[in-house]
C-alpha atoms as a PDB file:
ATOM      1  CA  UNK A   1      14.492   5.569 -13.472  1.00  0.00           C
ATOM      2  CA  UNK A   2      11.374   4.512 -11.771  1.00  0.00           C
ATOM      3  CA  UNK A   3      10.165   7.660  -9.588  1.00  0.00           C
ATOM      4  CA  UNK A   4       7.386   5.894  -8.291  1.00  0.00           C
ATOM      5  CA  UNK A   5       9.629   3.119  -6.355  1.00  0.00           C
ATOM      6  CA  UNK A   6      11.814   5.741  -4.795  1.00  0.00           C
ATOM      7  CA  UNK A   7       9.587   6.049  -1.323  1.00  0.00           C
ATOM      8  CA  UNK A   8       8.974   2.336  -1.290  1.00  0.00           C
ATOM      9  CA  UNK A   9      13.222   2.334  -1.326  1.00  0.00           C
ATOM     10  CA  UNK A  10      14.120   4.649   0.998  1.00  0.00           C
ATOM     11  CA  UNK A  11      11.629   3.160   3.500  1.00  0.00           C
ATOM     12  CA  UNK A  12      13.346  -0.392   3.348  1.00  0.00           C
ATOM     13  CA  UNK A  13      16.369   1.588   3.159  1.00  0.00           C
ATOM     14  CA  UNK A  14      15.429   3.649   6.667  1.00  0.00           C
ATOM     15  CA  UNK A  15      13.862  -0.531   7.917  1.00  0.00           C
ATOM     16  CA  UNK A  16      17.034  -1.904   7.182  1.00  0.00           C
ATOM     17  CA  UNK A  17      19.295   0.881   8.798  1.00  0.00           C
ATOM     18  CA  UNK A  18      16.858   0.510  11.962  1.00  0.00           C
ATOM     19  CA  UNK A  19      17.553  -2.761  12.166  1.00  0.00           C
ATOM     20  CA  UNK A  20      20.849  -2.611  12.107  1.00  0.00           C
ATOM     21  CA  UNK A  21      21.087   0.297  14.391  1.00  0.00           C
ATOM     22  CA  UNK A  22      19.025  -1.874  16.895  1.00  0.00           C
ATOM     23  CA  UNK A  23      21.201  -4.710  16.960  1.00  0.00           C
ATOM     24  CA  UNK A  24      24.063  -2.458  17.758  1.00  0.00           C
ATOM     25  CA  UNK A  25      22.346  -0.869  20.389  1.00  0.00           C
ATOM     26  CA  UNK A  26      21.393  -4.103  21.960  1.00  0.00           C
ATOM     27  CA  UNK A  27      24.736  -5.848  21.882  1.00  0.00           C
ATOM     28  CA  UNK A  28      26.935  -2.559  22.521  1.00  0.00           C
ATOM     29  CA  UNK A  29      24.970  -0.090  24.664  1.00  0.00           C
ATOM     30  CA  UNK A  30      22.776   0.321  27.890  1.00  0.00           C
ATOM     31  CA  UNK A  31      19.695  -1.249  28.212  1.00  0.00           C
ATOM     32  CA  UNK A  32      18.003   2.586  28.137  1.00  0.00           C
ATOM     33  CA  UNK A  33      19.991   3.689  25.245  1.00  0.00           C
ATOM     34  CA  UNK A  34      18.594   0.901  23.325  1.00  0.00           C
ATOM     35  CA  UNK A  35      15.296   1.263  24.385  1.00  0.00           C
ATOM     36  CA  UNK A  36      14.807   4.753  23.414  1.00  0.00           C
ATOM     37  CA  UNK A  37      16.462   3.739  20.226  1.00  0.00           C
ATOM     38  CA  UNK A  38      13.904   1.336  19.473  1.00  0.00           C
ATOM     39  CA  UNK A  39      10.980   3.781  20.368  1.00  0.00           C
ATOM     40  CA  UNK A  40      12.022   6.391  18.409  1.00  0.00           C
ATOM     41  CA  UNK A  41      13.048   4.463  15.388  1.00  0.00           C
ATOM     42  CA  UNK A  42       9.582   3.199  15.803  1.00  0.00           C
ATOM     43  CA  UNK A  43       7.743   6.266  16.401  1.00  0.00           C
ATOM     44  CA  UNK A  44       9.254   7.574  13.057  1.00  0.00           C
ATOM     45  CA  UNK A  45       9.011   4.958  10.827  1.00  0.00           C
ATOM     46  CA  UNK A  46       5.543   4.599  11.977  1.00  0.00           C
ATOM     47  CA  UNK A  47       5.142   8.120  10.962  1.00  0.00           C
ATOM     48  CA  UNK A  48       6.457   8.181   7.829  1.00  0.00           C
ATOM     49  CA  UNK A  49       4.418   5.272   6.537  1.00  0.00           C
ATOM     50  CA  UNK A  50       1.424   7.068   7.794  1.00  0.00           C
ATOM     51  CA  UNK A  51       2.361   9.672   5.461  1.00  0.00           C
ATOM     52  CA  UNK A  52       3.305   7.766   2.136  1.00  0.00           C
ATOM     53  CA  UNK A  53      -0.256   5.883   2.709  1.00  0.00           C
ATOM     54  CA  UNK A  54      -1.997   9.298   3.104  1.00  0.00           C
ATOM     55  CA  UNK A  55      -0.072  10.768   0.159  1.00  0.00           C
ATOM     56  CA  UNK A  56      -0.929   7.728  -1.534  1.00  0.00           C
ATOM     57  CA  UNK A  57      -4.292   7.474  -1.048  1.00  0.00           C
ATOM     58  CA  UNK A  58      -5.518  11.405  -1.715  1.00  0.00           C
ATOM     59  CA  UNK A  59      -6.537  12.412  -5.086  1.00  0.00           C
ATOM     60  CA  UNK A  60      -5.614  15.124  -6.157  1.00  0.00           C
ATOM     61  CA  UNK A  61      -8.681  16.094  -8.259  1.00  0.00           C
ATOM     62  CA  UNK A  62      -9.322  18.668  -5.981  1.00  0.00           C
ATOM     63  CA  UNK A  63      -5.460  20.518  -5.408  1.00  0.00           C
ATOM     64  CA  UNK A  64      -6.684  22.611  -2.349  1.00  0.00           C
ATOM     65  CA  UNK A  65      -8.805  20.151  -0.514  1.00  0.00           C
ATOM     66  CA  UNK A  66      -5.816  17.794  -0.976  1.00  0.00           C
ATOM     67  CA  UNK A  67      -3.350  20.500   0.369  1.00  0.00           C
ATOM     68  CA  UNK A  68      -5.520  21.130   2.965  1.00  0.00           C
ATOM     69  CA  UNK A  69      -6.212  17.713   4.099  1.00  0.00           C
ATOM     70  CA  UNK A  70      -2.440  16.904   3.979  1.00  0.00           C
ATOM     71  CA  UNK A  71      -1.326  19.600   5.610  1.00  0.00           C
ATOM     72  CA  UNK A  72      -4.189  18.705   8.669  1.00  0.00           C
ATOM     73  CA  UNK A  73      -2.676  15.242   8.661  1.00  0.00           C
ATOM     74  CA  UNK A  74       0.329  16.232   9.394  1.00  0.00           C
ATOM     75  CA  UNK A  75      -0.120  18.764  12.108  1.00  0.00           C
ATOM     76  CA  UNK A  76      -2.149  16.093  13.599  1.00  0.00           C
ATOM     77  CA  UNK A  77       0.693  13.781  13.234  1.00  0.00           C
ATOM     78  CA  UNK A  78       3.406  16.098  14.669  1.00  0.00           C
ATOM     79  CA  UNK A  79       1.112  16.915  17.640  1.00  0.00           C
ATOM     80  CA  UNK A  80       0.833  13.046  18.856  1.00  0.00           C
ATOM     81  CA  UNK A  81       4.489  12.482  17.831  1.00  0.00           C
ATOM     82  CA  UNK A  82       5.032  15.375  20.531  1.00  0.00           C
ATOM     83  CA  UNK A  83       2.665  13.682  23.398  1.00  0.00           C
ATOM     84  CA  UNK A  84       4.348  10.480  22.160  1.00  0.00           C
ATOM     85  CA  UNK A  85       8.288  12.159  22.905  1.00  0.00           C
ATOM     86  CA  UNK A  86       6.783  13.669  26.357  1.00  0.00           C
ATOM     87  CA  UNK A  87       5.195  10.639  27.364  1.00  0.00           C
ATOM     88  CA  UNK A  88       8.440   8.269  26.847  1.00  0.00           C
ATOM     89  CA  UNK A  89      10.704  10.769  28.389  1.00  0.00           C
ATOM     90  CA  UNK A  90       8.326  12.112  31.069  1.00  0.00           C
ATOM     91  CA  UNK A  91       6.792   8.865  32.707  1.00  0.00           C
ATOM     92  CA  UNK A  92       8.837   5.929  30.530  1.00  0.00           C
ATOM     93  CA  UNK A  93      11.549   7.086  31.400  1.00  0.00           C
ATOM     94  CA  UNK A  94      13.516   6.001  28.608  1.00  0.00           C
ATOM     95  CA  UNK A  95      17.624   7.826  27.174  1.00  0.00           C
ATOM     96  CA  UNK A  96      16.891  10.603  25.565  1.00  0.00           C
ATOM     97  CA  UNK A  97      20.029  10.529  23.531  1.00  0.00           C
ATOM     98  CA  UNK A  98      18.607   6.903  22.566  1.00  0.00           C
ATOM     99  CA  UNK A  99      15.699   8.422  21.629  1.00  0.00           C
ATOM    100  CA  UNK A 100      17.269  11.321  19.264  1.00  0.00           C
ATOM    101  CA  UNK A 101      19.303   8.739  17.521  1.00  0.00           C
ATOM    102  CA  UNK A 102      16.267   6.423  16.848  1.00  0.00           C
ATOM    103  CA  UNK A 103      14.646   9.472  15.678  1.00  0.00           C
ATOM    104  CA  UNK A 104      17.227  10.025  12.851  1.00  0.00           C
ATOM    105  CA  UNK A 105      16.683   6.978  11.499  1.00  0.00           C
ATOM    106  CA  UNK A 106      14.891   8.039   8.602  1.00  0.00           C
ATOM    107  CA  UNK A 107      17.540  10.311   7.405  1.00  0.00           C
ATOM    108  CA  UNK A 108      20.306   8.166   8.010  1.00  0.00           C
ATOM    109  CA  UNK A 109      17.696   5.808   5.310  1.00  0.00           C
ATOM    110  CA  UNK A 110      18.194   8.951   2.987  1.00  0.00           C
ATOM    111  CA  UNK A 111      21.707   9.149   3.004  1.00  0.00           C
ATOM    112  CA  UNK A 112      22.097   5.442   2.592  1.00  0.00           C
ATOM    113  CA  UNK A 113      19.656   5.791  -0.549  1.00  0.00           C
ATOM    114  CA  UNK A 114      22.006   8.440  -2.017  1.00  0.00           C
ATOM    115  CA  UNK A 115      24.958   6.897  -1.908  1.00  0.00           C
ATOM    116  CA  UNK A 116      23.956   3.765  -3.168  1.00  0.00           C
ATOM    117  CA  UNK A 117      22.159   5.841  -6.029  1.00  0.00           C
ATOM    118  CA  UNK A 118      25.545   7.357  -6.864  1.00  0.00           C
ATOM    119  CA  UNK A 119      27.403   3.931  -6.700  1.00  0.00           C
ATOM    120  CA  UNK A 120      24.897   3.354  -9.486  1.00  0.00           C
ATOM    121  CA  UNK A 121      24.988   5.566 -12.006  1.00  0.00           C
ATOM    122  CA  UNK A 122      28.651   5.624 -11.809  1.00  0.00           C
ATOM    123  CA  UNK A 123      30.130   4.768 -15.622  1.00  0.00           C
ATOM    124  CA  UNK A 124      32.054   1.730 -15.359  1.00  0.00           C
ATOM    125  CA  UNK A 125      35.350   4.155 -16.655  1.00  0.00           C
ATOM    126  CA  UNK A 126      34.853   5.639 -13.179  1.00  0.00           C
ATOM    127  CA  UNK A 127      35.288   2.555 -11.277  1.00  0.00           C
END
């Protein structure tokens, strides 16, 4: 198994259950449900391939400047991701129940992954 693919998976994975989320929320609930869906399926997304890039990109030559300048990244990301949440509730306006579920997009991605992993590696005397 391929290690390296795994984030690269699980964030088409996460795409494809946004997606798929969205079109349900656009044919089967309120206009501000799906909204808020679609911002925060967007907001994390966007955040998570912020982080593979910056995980990506850092060398790890250095183990503690590399800690330290992950760690800063992601404070700094969590803090705008805040003023982001405040900003769509507070003066957008938009469900916050819509925006909770787009936010657990990612995870949903996660679970998806795992289960088709262990449809997988099932032996074919299993099936």
């Amino acid at each position: 198994m391929n290690f390296d693919k795994i984030p690269g998976v699980w964030f088409a994975l996460s795409g494809a259950v946004y997606l798929v989320g969205l079109l349900g929320c656009i044919f089967l609930a309120p206009i501000g449900f799906a909204l808020g869906f679609a911002a925060g399926g967007a907001l994390v997304l966007g955040n998570a391939w912020i982080s593979a890039r910056r995980v990506k990109k850092s060398g790890f030559a250095d183990r503690n400047h590399a800690t330290a300048l992950l760690l800063g990244g992601f404070y700094v990301r969590l803090i705008l991701l805040g003023i982001c949440l405040y900003g769509l509730i507070g003066f957008l306006e938009v469900d916050p129940v819509g925006l909770v579920t787009g936010l657990s997009v990612v995870p949903a991605g996660l679970l998806v992954m795992l289960a088709l992993i262990y449809i997988a590696n099932r032996r074919p005397e299993e099936v």
